[in-house]
C-alpha atoms as a PDB file:
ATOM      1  CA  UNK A   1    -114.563-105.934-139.170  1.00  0.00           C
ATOM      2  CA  UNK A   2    -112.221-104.899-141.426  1.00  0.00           C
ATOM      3  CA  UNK A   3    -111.246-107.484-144.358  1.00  0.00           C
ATOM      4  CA  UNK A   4    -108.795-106.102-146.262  1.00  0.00           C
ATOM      5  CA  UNK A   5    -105.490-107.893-146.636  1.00  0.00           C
ATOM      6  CA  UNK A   6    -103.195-105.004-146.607  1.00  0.00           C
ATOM      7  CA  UNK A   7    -105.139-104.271-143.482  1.00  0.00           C
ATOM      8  CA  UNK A   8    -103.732-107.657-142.062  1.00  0.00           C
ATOM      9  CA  UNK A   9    -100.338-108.222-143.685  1.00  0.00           C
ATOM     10  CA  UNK A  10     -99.300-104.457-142.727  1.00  0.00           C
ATOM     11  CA  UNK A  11    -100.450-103.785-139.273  1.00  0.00           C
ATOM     12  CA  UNK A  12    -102.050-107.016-136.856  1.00  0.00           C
ATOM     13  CA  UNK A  13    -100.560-109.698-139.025  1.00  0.00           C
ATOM     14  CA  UNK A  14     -96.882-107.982-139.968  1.00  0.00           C
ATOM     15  CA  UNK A  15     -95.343-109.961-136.313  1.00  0.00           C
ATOM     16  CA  UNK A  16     -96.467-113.565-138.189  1.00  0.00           C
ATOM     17  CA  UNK A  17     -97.503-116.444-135.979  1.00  0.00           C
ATOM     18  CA  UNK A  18     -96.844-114.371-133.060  1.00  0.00           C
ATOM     19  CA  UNK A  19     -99.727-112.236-132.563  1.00  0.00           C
ATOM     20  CA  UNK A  20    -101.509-114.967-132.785  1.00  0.00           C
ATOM     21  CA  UNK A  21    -100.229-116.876-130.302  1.00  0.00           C
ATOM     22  CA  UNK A  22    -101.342-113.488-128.068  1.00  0.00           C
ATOM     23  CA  UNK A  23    -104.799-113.392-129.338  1.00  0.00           C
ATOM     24  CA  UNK A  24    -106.186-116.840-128.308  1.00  0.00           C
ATOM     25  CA  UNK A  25    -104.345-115.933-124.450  1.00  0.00           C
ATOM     26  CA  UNK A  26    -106.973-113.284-125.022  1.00  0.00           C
ATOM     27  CA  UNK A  27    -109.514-115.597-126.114  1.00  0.00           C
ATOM     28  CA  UNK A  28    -108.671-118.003-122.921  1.00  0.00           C
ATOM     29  CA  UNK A  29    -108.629-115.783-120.686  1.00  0.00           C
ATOM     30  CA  UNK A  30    -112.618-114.430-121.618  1.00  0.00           C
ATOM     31  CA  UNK A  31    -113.612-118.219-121.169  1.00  0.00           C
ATOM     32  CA  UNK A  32    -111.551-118.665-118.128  1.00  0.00           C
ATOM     33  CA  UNK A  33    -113.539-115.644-115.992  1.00  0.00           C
ATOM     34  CA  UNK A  34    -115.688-116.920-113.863  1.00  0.00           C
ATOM     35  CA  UNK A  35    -118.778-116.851-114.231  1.00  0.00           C
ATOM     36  CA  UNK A  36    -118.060-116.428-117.989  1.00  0.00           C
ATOM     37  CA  UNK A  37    -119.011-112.330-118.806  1.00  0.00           C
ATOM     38  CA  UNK A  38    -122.820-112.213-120.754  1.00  0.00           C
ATOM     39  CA  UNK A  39    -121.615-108.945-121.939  1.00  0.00           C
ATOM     40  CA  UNK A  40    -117.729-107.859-122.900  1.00  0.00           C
ATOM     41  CA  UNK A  41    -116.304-104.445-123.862  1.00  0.00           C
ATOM     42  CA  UNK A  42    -113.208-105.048-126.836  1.00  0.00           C
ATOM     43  CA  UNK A  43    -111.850-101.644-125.942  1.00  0.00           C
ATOM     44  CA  UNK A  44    -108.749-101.175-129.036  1.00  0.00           C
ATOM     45  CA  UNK A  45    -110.675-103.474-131.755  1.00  0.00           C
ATOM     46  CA  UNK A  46    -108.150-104.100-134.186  1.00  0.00           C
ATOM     47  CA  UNK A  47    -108.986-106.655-136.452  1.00  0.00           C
ATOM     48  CA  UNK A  48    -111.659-107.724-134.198  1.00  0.00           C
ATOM     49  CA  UNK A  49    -110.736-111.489-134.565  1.00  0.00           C
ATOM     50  CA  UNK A  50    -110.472-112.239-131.546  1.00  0.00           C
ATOM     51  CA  UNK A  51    -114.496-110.187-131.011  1.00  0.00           C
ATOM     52  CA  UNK A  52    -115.627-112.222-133.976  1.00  0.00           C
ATOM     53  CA  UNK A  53    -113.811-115.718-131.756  1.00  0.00           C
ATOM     54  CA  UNK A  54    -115.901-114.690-128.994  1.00  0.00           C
ATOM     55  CA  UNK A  55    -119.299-112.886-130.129  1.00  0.00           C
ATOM     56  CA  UNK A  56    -119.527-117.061-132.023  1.00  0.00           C
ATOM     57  CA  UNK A  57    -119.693-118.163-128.365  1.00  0.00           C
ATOM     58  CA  UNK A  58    -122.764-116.428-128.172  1.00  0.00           C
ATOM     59  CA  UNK A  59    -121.020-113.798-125.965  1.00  0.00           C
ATOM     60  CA  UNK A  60    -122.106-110.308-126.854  1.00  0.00           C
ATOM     61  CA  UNK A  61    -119.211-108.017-127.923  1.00  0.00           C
ATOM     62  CA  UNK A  62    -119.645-104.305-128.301  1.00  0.00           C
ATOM     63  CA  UNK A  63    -116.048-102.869-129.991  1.00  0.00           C
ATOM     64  CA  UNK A  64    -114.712 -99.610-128.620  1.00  0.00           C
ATOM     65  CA  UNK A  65    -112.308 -97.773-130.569  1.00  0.00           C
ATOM     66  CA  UNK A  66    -110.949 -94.234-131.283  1.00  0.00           C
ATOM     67  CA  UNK A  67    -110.087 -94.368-134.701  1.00  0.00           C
ATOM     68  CA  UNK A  68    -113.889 -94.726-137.107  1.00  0.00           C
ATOM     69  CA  UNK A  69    -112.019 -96.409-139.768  1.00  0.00           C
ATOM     70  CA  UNK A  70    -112.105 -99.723-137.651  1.00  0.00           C
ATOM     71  CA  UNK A  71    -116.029 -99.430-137.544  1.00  0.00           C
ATOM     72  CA  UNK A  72    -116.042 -99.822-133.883  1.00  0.00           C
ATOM     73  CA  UNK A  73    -119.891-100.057-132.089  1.00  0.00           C
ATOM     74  CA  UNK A  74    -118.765 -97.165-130.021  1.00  0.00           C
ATOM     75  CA  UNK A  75    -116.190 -94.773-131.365  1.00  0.00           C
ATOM     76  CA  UNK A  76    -114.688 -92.627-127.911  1.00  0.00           C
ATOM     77  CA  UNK A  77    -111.861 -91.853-126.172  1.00  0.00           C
ATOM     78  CA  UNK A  78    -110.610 -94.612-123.175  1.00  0.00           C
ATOM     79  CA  UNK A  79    -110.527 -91.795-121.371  1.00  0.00           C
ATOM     80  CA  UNK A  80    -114.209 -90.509-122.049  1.00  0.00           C
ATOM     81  CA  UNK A  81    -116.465 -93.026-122.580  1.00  0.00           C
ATOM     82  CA  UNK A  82    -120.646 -92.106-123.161  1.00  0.00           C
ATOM     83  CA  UNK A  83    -121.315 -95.526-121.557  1.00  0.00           C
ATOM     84  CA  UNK A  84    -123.625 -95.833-118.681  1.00  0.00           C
ATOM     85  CA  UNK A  85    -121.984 -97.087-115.866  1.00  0.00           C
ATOM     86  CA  UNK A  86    -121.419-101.237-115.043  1.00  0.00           C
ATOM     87  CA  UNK A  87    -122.671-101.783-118.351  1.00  0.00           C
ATOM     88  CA  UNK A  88    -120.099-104.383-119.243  1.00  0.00           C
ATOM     89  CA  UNK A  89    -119.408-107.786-117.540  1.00  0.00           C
ATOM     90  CA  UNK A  90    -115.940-107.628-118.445  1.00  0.00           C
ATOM     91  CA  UNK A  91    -113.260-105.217-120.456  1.00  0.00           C
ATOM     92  CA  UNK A  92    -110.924-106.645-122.579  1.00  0.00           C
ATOM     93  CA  UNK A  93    -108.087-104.244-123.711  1.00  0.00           C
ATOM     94  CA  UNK A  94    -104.963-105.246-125.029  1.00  0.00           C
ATOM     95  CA  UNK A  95    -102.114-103.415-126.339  1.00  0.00           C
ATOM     96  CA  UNK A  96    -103.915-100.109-126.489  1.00  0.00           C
ATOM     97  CA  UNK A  97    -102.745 -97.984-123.017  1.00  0.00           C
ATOM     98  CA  UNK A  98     -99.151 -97.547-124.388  1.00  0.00           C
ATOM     99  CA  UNK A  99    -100.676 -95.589-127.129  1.00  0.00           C
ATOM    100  CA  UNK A 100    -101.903 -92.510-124.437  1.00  0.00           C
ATOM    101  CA  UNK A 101     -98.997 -90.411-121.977  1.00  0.00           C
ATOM    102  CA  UNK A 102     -98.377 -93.293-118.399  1.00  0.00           C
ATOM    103  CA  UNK A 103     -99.749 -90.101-116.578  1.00  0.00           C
ATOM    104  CA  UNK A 104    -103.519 -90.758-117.678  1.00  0.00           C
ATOM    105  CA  UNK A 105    -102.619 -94.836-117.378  1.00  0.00           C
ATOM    106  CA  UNK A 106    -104.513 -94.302-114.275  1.00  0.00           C
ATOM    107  CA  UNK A 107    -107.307 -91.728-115.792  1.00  0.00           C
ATOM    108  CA  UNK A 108    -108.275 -94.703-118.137  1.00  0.00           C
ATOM    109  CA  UNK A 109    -107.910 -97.686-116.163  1.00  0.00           C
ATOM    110  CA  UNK A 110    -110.470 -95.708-113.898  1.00  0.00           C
ATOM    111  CA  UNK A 111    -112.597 -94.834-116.865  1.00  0.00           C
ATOM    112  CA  UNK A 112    -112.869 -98.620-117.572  1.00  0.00           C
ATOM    113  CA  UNK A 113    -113.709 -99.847-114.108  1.00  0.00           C
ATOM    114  CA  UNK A 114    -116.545 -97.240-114.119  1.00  0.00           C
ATOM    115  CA  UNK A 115    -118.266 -98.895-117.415  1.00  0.00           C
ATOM    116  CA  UNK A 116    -117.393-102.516-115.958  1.00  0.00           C
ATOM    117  CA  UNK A 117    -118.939-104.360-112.950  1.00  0.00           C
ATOM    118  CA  UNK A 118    -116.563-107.272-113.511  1.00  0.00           C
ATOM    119  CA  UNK A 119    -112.934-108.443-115.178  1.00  0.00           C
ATOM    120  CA  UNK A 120    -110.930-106.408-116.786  1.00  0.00           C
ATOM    121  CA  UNK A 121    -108.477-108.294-119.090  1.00  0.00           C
ATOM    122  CA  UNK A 122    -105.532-105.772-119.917  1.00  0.00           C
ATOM    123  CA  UNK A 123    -102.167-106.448-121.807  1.00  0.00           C
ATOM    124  CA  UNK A 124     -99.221-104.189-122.334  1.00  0.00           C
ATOM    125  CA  UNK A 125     -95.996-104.288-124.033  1.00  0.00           C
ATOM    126  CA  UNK A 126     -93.241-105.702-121.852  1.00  0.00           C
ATOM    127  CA  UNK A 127     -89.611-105.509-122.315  1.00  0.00           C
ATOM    128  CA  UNK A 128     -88.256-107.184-119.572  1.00  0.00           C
ATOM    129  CA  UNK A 129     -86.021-110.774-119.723  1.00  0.00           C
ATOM    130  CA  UNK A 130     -88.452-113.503-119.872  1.00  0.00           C
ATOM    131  CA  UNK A 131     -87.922-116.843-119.234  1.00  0.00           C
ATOM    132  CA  UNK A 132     -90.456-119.591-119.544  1.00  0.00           C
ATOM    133  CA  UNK A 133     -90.081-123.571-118.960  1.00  0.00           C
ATOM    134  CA  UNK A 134     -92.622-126.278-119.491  1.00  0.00           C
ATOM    135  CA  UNK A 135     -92.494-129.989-118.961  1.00  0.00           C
ATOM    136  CA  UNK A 136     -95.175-132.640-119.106  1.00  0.00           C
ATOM    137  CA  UNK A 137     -94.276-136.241-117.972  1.00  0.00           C
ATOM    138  CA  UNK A 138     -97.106-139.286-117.324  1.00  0.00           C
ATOM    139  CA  UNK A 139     -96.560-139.227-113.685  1.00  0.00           C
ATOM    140  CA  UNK A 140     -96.787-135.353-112.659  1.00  0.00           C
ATOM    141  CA  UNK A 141     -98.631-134.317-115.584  1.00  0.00           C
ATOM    142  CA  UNK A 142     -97.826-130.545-116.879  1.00  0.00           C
ATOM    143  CA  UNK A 143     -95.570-128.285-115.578  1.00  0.00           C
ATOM    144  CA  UNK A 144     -95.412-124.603-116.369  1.00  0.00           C
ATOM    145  CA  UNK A 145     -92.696-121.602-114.794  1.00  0.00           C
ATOM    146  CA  UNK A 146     -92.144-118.206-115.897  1.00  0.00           C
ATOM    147  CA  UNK A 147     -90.539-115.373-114.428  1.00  0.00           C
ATOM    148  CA  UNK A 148     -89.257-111.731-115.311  1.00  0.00           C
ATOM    149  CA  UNK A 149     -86.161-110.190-114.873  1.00  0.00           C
ATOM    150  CA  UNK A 150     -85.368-106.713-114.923  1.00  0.00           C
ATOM    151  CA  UNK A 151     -82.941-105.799-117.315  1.00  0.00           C
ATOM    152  CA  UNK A 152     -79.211-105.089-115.803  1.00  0.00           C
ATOM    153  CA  UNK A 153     -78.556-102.018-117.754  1.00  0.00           C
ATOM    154  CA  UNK A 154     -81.717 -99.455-117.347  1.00  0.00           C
ATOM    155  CA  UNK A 155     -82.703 -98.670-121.091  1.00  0.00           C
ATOM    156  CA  UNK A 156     -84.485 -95.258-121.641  1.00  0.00           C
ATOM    157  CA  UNK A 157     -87.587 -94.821-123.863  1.00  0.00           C
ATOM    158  CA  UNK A 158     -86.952 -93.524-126.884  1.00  0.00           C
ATOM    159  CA  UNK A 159     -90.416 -91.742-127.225  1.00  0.00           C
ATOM    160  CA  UNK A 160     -89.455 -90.087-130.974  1.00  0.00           C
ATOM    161  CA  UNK A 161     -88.228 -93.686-132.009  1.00  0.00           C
ATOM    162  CA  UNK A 162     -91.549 -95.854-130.528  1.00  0.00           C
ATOM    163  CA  UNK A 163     -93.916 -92.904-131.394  1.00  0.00           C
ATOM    164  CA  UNK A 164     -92.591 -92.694-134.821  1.00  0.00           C
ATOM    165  CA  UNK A 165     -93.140 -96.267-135.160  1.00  0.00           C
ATOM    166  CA  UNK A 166     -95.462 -97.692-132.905  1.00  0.00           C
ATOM    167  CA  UNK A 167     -97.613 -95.008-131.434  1.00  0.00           C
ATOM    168  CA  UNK A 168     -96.182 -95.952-127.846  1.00  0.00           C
ATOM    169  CA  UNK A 169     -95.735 -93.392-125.446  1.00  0.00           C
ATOM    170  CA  UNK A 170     -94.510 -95.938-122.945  1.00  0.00           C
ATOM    171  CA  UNK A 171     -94.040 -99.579-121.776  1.00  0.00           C
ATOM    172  CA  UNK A 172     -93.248-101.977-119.015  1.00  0.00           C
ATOM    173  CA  UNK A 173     -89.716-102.118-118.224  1.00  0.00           C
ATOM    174  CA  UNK A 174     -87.637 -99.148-119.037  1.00  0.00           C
ATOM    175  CA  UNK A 175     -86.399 -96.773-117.131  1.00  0.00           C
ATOM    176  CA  UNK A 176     -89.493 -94.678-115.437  1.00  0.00           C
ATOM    177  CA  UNK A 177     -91.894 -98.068-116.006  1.00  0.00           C
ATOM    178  CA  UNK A 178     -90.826-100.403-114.073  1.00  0.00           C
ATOM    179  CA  UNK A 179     -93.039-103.439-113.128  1.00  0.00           C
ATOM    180  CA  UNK A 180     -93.967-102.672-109.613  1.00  0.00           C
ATOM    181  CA  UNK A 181     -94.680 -98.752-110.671  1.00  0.00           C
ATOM    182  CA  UNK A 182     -96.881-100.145-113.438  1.00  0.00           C
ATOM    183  CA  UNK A 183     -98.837-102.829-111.011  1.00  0.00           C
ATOM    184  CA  UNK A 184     -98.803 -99.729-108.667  1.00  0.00           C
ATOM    185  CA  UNK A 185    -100.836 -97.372-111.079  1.00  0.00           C
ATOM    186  CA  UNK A 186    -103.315-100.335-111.890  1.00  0.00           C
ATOM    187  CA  UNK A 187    -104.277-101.119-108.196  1.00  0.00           C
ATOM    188  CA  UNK A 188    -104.890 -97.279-107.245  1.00  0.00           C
ATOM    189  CA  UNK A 189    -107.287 -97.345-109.945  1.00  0.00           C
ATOM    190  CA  UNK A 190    -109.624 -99.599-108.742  1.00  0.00           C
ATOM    191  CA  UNK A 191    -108.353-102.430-109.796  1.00  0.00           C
ATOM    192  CA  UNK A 192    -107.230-105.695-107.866  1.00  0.00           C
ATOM    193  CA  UNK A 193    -104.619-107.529-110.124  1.00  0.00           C
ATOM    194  CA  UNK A 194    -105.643-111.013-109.816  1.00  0.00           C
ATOM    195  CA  UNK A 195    -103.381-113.148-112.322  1.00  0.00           C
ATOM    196  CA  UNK A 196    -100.567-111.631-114.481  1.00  0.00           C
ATOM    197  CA  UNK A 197     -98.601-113.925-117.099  1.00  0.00           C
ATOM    198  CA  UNK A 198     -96.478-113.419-120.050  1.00  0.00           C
ATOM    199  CA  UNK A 199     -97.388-115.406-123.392  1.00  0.00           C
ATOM    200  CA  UNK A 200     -94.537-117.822-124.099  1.00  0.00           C
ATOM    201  CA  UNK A 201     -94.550-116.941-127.853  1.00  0.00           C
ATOM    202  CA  UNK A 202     -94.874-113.894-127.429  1.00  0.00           C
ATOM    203  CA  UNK A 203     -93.445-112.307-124.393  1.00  0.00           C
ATOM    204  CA  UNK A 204     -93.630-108.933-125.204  1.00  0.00           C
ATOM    205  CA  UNK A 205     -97.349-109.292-124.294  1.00  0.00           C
ATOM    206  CA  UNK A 206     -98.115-108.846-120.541  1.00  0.00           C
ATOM    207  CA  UNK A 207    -101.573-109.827-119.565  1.00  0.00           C
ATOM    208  CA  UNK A 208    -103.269-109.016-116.070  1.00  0.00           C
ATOM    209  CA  UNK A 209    -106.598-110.188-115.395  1.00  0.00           C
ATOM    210  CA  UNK A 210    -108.225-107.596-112.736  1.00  0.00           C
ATOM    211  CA  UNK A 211    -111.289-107.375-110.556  1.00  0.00           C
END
């Protein structure tokens, strides 16, 4: 894990609160699989909080990254993995498929249901209108509603712009990624999208939980 505070403050931490709000929807959502996983592949480790959140459940974690400086377990490519097959319970991967071309979206998605017999936990960056209402009252309890819209004017991706600053070759909601196209690529991978929400404080995060 990597400790240093530049680390933090100029790359995981630089959104504030935020991110934070995006990592325990991460957390949740391991604890919410049922049966909970024995065995979970982080694949994009960043800081590895939220590994360090969940290897203290007595989970075991096994980070997968491309980049050695984050002292993954496993350094690979998503999209070449020299992991045995069903070797994970579940995958957790979050905000790391923008960072590769939508055309091998599928190449990976298929790479990670090959190393996992279970869930597969996957967020990606969402720019669609969000709105989200909750109300909790004594008689009916909680209340929660979200929805999406799409945008009204189609906005193109400015790949120079988001690769320049972001690494992202792509993400939900502009023009040529549109919602159902993206759902679309994750089902002919394997993958049976079970739950999909946005985080309320952060809605730029999309989550799906697969099987």
């Amino acid at each position: 894990m990597n400790h240093n505070k530049a680390f933090y403050e100029g790359t995981y931490l630089s959104s504030g609160t935020q991110r934070l709000y995006s990592y325990v929807r991460q957390i949740r959502s391991v604890f919410s699989l049922d049966p909970i996983p024995g065995r979970v592949a982080v694949i994009g480790v960043g800081d590895d909080l939220v590994g360090e959140v969940v290897r203290s459940a007595g989970i075991s974690v096994v980070g997968i990254d491309i980049d050695p400086l984050l002292a993954p377990d496993i350094c690979c490519s998503v999209l070449n993995m020299s992991i045995a097959d069903k070797e994970f319970d579940a995958a957790l991967c979050c905000e790391v498929l923008e960072h590769i071309p939508f055309d091998l979206f599928p190449s990976a998605l298929k790479e990670i249901r090959r190393i996992t017999k279970g869930s597969l936990i996957l967020s990606l960056p969402d720019i669609r209108r969000f709105f989200s209402l909750r109300l909790s009252a004594p008689l009916i309890g909680s209340v929660a509603f979200q929805s999406s819209l799409p945008r009204l004017r189609k906005k193109i991706f400015d790949k120079e712009s988001h690769m320049e600053f972001m690494g992202h070759y792509w993400e939900i909601g502009f023009a040529g990624f549109e919602f159902p196209k993206v759902v679309s690529a994750i089902e002919s991978s394997g993958w049976r999208v079970e739950e999909h929400f946005r985080v309320d404080d952060m809605p730029w995060h999309s989550f799906f939980v697969c099987k």
